[in-house]
N, C-alpha and C. Protein backbone atom coordinates (compact mmCIF):
# COMPACT_ATOMS: atom_id res chain seq x y z
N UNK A 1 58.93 2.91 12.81
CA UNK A 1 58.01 2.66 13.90
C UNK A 1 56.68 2.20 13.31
N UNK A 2 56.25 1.18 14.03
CA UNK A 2 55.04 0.58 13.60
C UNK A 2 53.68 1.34 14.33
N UNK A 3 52.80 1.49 13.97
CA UNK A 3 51.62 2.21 14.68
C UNK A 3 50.76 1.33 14.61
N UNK A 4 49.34 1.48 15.42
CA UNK A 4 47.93 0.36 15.27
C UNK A 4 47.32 1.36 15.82
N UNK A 5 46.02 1.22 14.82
CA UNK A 5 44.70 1.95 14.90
C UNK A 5 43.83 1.40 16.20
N UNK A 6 43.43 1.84 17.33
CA UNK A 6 43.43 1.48 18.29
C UNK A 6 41.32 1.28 18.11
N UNK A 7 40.51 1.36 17.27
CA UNK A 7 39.27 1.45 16.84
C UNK A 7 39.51 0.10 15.81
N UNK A 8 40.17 0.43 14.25
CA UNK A 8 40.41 -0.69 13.29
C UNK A 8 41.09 -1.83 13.42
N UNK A 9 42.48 -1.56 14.57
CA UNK A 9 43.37 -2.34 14.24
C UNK A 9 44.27 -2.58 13.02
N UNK A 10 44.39 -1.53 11.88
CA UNK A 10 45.54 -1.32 11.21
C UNK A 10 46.65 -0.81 11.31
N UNK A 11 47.46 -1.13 11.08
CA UNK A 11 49.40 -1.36 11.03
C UNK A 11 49.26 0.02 10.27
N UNK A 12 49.92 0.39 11.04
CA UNK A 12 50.82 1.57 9.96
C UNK A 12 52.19 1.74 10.38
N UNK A 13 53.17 1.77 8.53
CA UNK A 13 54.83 2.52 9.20
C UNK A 13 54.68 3.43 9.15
N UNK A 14 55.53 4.36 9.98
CA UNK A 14 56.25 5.83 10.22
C UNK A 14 57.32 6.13 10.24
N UNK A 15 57.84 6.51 9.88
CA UNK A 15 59.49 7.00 9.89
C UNK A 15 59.65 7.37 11.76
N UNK A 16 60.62 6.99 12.36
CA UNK A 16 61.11 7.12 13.35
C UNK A 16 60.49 8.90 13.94
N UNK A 17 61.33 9.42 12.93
CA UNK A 17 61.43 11.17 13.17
C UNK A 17 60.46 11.71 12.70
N UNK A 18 59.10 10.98 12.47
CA UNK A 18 57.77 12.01 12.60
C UNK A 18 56.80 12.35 13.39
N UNK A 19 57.36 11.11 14.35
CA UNK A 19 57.00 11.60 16.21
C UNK A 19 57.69 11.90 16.89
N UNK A 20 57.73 13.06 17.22
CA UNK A 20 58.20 14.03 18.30
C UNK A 20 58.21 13.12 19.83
N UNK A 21 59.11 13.83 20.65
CA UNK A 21 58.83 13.45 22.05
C UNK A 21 57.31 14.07 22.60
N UNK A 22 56.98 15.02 22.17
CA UNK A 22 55.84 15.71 22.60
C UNK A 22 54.41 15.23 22.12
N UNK A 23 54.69 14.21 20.92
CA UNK A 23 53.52 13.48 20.81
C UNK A 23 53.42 14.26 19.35
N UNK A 24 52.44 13.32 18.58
CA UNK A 24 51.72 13.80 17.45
C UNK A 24 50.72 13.45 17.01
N UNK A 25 49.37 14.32 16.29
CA UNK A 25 48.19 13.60 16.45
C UNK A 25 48.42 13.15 14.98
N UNK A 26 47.56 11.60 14.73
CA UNK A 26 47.47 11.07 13.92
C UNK A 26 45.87 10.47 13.73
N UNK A 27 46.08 10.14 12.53
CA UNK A 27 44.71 9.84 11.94
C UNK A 27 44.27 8.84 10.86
N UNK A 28 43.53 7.69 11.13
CA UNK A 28 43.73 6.05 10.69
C UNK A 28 43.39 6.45 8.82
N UNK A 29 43.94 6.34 7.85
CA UNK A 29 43.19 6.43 6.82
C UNK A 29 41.97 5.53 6.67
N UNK A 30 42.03 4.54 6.97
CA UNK A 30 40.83 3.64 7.03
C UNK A 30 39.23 3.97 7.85
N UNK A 31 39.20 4.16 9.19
CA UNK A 31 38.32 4.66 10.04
C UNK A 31 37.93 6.14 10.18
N UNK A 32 39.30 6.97 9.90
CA UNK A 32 39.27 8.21 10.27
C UNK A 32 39.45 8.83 12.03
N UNK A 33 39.67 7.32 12.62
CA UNK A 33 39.84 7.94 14.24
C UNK A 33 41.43 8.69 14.43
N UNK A 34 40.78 9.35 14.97
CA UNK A 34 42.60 10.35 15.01
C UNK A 34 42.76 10.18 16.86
N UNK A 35 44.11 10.26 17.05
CA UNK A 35 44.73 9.68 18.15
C UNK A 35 46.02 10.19 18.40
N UNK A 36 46.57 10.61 19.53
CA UNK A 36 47.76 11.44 19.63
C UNK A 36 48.83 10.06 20.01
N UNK A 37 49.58 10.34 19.00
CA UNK A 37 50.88 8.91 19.22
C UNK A 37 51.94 9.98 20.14
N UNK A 38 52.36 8.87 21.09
CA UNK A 38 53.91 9.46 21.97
C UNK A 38 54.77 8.19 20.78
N UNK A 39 56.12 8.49 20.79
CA UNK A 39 57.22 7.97 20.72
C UNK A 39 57.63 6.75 21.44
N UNK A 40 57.69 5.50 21.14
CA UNK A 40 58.15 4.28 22.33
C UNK A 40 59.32 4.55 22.62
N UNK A 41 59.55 4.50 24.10
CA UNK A 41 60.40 4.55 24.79
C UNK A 41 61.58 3.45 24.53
N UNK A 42 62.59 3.73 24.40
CA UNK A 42 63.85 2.23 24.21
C UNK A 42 64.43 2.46 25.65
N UNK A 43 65.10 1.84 26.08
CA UNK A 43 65.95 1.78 27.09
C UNK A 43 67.36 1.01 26.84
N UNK A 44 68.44 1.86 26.75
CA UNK A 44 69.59 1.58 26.64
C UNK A 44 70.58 0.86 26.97
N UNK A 45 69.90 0.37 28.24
CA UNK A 45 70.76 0.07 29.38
C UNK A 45 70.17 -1.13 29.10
N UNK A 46 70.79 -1.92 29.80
CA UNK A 46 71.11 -3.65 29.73
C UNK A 46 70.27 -3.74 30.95
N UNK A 47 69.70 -5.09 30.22
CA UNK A 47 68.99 -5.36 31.47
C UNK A 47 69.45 -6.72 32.26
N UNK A 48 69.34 -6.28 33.56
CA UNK A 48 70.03 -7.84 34.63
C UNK A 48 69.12 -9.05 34.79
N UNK A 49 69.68 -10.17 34.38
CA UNK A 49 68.40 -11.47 34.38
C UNK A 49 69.09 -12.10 34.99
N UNK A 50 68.48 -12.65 35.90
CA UNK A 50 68.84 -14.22 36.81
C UNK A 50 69.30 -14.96 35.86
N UNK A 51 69.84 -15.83 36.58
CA UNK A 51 69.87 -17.26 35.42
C UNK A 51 68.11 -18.07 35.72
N UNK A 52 68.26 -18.30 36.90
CA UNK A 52 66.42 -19.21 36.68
C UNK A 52 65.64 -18.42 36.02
N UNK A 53 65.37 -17.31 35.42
CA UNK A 53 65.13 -16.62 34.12
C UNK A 53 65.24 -16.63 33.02
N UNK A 54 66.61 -17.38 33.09
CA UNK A 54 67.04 -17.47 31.25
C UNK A 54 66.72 -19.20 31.21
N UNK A 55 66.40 -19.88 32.45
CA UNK A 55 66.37 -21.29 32.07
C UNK A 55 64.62 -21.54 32.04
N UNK A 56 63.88 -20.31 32.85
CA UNK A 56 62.44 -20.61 32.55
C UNK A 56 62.46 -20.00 30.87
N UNK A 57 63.04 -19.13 30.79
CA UNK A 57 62.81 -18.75 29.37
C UNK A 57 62.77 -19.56 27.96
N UNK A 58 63.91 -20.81 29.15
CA UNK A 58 64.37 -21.40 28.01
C UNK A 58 63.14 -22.60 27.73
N UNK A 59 63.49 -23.28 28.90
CA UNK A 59 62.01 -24.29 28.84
C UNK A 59 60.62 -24.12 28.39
N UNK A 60 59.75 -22.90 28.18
CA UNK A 60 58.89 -22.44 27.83
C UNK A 60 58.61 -22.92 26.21
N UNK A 61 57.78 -22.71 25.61
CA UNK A 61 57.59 -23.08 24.32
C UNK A 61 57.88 -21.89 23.99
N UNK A 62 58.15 -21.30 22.54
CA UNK A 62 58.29 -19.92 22.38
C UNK A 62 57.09 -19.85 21.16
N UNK A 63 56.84 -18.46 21.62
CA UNK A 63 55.40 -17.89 21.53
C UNK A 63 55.51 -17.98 19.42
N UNK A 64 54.62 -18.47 19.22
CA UNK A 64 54.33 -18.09 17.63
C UNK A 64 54.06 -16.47 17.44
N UNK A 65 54.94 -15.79 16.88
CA UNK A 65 54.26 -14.31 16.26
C UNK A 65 52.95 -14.57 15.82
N UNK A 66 52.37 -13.23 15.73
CA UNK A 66 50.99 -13.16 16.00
C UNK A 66 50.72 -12.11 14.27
N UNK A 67 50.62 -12.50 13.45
CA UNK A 67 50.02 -12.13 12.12
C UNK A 67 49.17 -10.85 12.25
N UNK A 68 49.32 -9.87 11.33
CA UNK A 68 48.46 -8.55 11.47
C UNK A 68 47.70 -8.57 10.45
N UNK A 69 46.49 -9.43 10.48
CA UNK A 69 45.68 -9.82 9.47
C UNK A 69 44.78 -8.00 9.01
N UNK A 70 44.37 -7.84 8.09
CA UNK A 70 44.36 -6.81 7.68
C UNK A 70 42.59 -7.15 7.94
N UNK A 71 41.66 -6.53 8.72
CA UNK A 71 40.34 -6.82 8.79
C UNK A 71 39.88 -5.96 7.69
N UNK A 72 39.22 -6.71 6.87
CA UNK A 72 38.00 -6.09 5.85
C UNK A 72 36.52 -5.52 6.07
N UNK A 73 36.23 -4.45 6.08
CA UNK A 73 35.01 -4.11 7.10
C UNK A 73 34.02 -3.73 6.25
N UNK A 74 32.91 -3.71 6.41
CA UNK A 74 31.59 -3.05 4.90
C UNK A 74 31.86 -1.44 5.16
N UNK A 75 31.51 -0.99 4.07
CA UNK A 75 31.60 0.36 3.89
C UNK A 75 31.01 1.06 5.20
N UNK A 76 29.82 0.86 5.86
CA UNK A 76 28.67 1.20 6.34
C UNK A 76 29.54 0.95 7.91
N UNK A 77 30.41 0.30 8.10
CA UNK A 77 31.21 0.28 9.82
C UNK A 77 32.53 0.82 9.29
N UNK A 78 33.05 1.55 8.48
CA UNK A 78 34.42 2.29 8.53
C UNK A 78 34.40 2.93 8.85
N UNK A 79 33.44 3.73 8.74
CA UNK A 79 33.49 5.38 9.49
C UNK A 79 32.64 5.69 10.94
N UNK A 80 33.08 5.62 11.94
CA UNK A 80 32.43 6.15 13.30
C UNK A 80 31.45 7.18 12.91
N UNK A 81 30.58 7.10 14.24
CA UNK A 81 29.24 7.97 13.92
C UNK A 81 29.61 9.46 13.97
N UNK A 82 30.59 9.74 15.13
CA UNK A 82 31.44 10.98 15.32
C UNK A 82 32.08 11.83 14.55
N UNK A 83 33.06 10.57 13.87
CA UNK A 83 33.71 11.22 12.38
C UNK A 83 32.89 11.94 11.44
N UNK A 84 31.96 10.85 11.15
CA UNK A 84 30.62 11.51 10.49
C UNK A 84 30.18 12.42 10.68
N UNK A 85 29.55 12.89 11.35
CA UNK A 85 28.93 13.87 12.28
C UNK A 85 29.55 15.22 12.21
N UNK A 86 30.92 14.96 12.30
CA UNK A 86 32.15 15.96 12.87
C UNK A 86 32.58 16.63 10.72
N UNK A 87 32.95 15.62 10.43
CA UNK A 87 33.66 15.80 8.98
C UNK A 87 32.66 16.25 8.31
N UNK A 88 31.34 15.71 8.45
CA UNK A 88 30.64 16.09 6.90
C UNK A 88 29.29 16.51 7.61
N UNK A 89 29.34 17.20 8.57
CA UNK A 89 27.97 17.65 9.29
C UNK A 89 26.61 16.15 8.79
N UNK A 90 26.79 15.18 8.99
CA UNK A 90 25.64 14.25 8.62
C UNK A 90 25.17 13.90 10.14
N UNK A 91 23.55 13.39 9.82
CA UNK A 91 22.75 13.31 11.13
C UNK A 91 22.62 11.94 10.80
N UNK A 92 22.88 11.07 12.26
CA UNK A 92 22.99 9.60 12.24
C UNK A 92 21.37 10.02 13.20
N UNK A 93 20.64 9.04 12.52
CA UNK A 93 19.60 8.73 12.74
C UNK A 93 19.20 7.17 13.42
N UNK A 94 18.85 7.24 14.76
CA UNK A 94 18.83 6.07 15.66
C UNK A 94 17.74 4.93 15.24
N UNK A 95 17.78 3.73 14.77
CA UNK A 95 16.91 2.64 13.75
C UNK A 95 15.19 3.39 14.67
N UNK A 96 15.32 3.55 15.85
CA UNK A 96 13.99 3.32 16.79
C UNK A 96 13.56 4.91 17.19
N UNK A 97 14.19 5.86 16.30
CA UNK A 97 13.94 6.92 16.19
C UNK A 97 12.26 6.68 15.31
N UNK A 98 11.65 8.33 15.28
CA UNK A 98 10.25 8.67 14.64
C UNK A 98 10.47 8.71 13.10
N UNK A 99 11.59 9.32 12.66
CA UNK A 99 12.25 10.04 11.89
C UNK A 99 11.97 8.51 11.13
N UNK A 100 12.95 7.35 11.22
CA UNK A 100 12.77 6.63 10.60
C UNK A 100 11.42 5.83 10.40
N UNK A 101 10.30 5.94 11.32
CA UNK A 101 9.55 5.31 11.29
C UNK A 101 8.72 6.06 9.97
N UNK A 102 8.87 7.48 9.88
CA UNK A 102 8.16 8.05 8.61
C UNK A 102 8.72 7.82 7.75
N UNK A 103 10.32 7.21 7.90
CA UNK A 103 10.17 7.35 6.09
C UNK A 103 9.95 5.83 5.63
N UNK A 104 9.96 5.02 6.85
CA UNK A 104 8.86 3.74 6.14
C UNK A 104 7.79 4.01 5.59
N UNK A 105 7.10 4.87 6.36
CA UNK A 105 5.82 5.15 5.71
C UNK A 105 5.85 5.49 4.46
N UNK A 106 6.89 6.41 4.34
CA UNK A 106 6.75 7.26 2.54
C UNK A 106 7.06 5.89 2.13
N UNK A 107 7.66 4.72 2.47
CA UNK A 107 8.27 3.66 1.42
C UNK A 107 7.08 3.29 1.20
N UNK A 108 6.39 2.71 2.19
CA UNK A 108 5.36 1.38 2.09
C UNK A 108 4.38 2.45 1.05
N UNK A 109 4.16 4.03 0.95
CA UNK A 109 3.34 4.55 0.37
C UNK A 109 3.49 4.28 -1.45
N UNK A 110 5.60 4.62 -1.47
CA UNK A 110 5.23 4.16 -2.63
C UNK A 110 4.89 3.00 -3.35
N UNK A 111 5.26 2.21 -2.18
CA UNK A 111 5.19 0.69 -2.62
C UNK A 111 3.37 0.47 -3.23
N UNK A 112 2.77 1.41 -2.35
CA UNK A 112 1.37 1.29 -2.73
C UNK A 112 1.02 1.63 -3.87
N UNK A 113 1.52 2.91 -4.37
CA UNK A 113 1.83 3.44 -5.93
C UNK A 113 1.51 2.36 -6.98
N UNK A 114 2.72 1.64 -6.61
CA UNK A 114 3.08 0.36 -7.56
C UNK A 114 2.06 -0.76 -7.50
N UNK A 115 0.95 -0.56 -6.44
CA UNK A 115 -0.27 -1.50 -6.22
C UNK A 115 -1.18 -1.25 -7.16
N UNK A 116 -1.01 -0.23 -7.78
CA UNK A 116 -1.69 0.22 -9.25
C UNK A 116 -1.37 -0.74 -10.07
N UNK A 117 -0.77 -1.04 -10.49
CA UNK A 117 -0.43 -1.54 -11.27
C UNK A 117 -0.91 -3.04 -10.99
N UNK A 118 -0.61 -3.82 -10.02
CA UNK A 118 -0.94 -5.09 -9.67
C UNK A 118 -2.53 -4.76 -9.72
N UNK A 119 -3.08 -4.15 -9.88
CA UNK A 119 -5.00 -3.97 -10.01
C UNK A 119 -4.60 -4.47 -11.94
N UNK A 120 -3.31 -3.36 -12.66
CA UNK A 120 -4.23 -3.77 -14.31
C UNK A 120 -3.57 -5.39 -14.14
N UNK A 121 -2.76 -5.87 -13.54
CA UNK A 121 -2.50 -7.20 -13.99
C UNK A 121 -3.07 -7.81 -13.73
N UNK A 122 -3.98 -7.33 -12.45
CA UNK A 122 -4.97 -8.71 -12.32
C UNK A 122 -6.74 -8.87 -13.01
N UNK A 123 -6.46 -7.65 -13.79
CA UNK A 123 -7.57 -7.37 -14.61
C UNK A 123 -7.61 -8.09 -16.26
N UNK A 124 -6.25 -7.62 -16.71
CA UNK A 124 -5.79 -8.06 -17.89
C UNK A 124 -5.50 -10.01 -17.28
N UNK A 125 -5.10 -10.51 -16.43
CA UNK A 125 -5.54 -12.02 -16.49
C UNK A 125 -6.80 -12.62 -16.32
N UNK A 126 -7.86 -11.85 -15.18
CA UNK A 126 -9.21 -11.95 -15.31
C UNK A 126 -9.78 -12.11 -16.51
N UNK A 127 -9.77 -11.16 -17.51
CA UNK A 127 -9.85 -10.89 -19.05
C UNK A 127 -9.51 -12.07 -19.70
N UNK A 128 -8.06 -12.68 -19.66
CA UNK A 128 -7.95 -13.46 -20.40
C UNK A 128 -8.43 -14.93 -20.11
N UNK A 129 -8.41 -15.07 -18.41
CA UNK A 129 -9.08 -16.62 -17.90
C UNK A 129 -10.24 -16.24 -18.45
N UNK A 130 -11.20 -15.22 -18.74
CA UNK A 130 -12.79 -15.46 -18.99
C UNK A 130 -12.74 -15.42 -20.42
N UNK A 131 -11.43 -14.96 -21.59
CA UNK A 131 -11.82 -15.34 -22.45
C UNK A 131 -11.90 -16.80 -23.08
N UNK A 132 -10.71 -17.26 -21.95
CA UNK A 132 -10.38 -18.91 -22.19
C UNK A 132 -11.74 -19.19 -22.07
N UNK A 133 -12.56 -18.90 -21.30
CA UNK A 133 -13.44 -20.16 -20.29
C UNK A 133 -14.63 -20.06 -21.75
N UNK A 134 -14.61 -19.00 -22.55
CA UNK A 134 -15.49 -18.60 -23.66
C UNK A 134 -15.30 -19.59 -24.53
N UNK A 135 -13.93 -19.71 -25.00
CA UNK A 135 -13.55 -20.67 -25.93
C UNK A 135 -13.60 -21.88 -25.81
N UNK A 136 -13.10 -22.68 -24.21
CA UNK A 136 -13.66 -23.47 -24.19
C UNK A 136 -15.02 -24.20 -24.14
N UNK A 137 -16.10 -22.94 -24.18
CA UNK A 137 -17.49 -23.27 -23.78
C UNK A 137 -17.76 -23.33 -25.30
N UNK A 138 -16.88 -22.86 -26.13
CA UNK A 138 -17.37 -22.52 -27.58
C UNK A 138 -17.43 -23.78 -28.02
N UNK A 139 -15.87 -24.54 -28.02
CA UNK A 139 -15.75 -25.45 -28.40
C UNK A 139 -16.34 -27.14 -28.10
N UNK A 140 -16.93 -26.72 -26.71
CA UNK A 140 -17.58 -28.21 -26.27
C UNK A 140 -19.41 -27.59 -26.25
N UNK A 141 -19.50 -26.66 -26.97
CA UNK A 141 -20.83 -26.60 -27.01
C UNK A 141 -21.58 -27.39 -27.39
N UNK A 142 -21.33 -28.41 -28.76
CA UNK A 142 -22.14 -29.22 -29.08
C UNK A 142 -22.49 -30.08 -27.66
N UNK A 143 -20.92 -30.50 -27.17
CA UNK A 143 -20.93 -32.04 -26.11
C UNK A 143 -22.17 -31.46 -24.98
N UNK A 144 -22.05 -30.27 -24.92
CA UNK A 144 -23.34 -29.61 -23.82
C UNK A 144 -24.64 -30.01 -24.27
N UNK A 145 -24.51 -29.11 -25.26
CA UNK A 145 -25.82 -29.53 -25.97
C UNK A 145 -27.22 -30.90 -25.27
N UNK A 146 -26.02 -31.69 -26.28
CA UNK A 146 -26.17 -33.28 -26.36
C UNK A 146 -26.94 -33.85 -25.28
N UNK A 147 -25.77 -33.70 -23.70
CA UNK A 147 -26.42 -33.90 -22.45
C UNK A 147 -27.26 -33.15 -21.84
N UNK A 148 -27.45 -31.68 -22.24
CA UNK A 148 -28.08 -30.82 -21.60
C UNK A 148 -29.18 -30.20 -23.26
N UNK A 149 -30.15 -30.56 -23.30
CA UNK A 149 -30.70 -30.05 -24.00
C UNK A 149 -31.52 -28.73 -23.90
N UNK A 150 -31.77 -28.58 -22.77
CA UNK A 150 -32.51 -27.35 -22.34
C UNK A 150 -31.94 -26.40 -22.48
N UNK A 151 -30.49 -26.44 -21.93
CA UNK A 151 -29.48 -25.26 -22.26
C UNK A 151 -29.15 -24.73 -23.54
N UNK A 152 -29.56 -24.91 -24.53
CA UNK A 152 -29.80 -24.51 -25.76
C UNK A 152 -29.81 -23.59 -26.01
N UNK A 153 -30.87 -23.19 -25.83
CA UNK A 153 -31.49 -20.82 -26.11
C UNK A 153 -30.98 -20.76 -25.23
N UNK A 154 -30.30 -20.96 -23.52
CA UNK A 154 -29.30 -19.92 -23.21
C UNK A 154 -27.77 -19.69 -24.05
N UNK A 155 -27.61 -21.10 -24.08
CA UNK A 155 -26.56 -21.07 -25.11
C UNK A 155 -26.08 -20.16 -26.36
N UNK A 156 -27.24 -20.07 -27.07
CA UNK A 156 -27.67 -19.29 -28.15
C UNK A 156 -27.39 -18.05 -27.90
N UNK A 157 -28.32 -17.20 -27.08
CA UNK A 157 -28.56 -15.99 -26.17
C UNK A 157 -27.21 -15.93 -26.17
N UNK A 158 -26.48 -16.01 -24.87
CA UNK A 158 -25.20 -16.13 -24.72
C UNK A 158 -24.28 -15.72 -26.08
N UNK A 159 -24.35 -16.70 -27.04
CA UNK A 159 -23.19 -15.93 -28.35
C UNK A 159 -23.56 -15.42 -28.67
N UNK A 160 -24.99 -15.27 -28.82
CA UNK A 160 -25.63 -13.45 -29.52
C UNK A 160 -25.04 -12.32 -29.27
N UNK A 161 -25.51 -12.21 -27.57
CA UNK A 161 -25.01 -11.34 -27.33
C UNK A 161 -23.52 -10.92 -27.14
N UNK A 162 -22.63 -11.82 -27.09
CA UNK A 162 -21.22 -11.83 -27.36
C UNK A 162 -20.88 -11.31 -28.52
N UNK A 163 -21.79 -11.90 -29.57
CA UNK A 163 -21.67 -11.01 -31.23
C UNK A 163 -21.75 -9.59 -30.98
N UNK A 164 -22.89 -9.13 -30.30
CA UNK A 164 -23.52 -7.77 -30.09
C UNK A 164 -22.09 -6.98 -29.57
N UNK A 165 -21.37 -7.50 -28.93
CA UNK A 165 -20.24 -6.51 -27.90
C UNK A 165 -19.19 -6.44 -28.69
N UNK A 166 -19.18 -7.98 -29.61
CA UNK A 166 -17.82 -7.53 -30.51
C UNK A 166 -18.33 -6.63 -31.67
N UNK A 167 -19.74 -6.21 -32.09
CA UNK A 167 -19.95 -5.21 -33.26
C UNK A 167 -19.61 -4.22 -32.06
N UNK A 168 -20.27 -3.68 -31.41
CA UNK A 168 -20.06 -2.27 -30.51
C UNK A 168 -18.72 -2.13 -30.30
N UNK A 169 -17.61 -3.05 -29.93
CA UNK A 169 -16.70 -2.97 -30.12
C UNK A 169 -15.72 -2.04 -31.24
N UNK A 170 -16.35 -3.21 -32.13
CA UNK A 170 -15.54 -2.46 -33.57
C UNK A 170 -16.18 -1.33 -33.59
N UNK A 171 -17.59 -0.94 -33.90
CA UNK A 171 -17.61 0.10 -34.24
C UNK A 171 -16.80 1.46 -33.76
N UNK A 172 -16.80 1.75 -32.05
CA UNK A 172 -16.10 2.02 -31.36
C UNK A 172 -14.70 2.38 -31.85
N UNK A 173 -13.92 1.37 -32.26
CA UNK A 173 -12.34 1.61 -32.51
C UNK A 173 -12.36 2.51 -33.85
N UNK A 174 -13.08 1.32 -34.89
CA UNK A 174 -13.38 2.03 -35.90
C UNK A 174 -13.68 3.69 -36.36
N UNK A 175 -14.13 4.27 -35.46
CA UNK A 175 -15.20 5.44 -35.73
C UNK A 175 -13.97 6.46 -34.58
N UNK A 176 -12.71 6.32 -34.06
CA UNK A 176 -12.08 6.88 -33.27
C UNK A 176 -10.62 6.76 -34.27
């Protein structure tokens, strides 16, 4: 005897003699929906057909069998909310529930966590665009110069004191 999961739609065999006339409950391995199977009825007896019966029968196209394609489902729709609920005491939580709306919050909180971090990266590139912009000012200092003569003693000033931060610097590392 063939069975179908009346939730999945999977085929299952059974041996004839493991359903009773009185019914037996069964249970999909796939979904987990359980369902009380009766026994199909046969009927023994012959049945009486017209003939304009056996000649519509005949004229008809005859039906293509119908394939029991085996549906593949994500993990997350195999199991009913019930089953759940029922088998493993778990609380299905409704998307538009409160419940979920806090634990966005804890997400987006840690996500903020991690906004730490995007502060040193954008510090450590700050750092390095202003050391570029140093080097390049280093290197076209003369061409400044040249056109800009006034800018001179700031110029000057300027790497002085740049000298001054890299001694405080060292000393600093040095002396630690």
């Amino acid at each position: 005897m063939i069975i179908q999961c009346n939730s999945c739609q999977k085929s299952f065999n059974v041996p004839d003699s493991a359903i009773t006339t009185t019914g037996r409950l069964v249970q999909c391995s796939a979904c987990g929906n359980k369902w009380t199977q009766y026994p199909v009825a046969t009927d023994n007896k012959p049945k009486q057909v017209s003939i304009a019966q056996k000649i519509t029968k005949k004229t008809t196209q005859p039906k293509k069998p119908k394939s029991i394609k085996k549906s593949k489902k994500k993990i997350a729709e195999a199991y009913s909310v019930e089953y759940l609920q029922k088998k493993h005491g778990l609380k299905i939580i409704d998307p538009s529930s409160n419940l979920d709306r806090k634990s966005k919050i804890n997400n987006s909180k840690k996500k903020s966590g991690e906004a730490g971090l995007s502060f040193y990266n954008f510090l450590l590139i700050f750092i390095i665009f202003i050391i570029t912009i140093i080097g390049v000012l280093n290197l076209s200092k003369d061409n400044i110069i040249t056109y800009y003569p006034e800018l001179e003693p700031s110029i000057n000033y300027f790497y002085d004191t740049l000298n001054y931060f890299k001694i405080i610097i060292i000393d600093i590392i040095s002396n630690y």
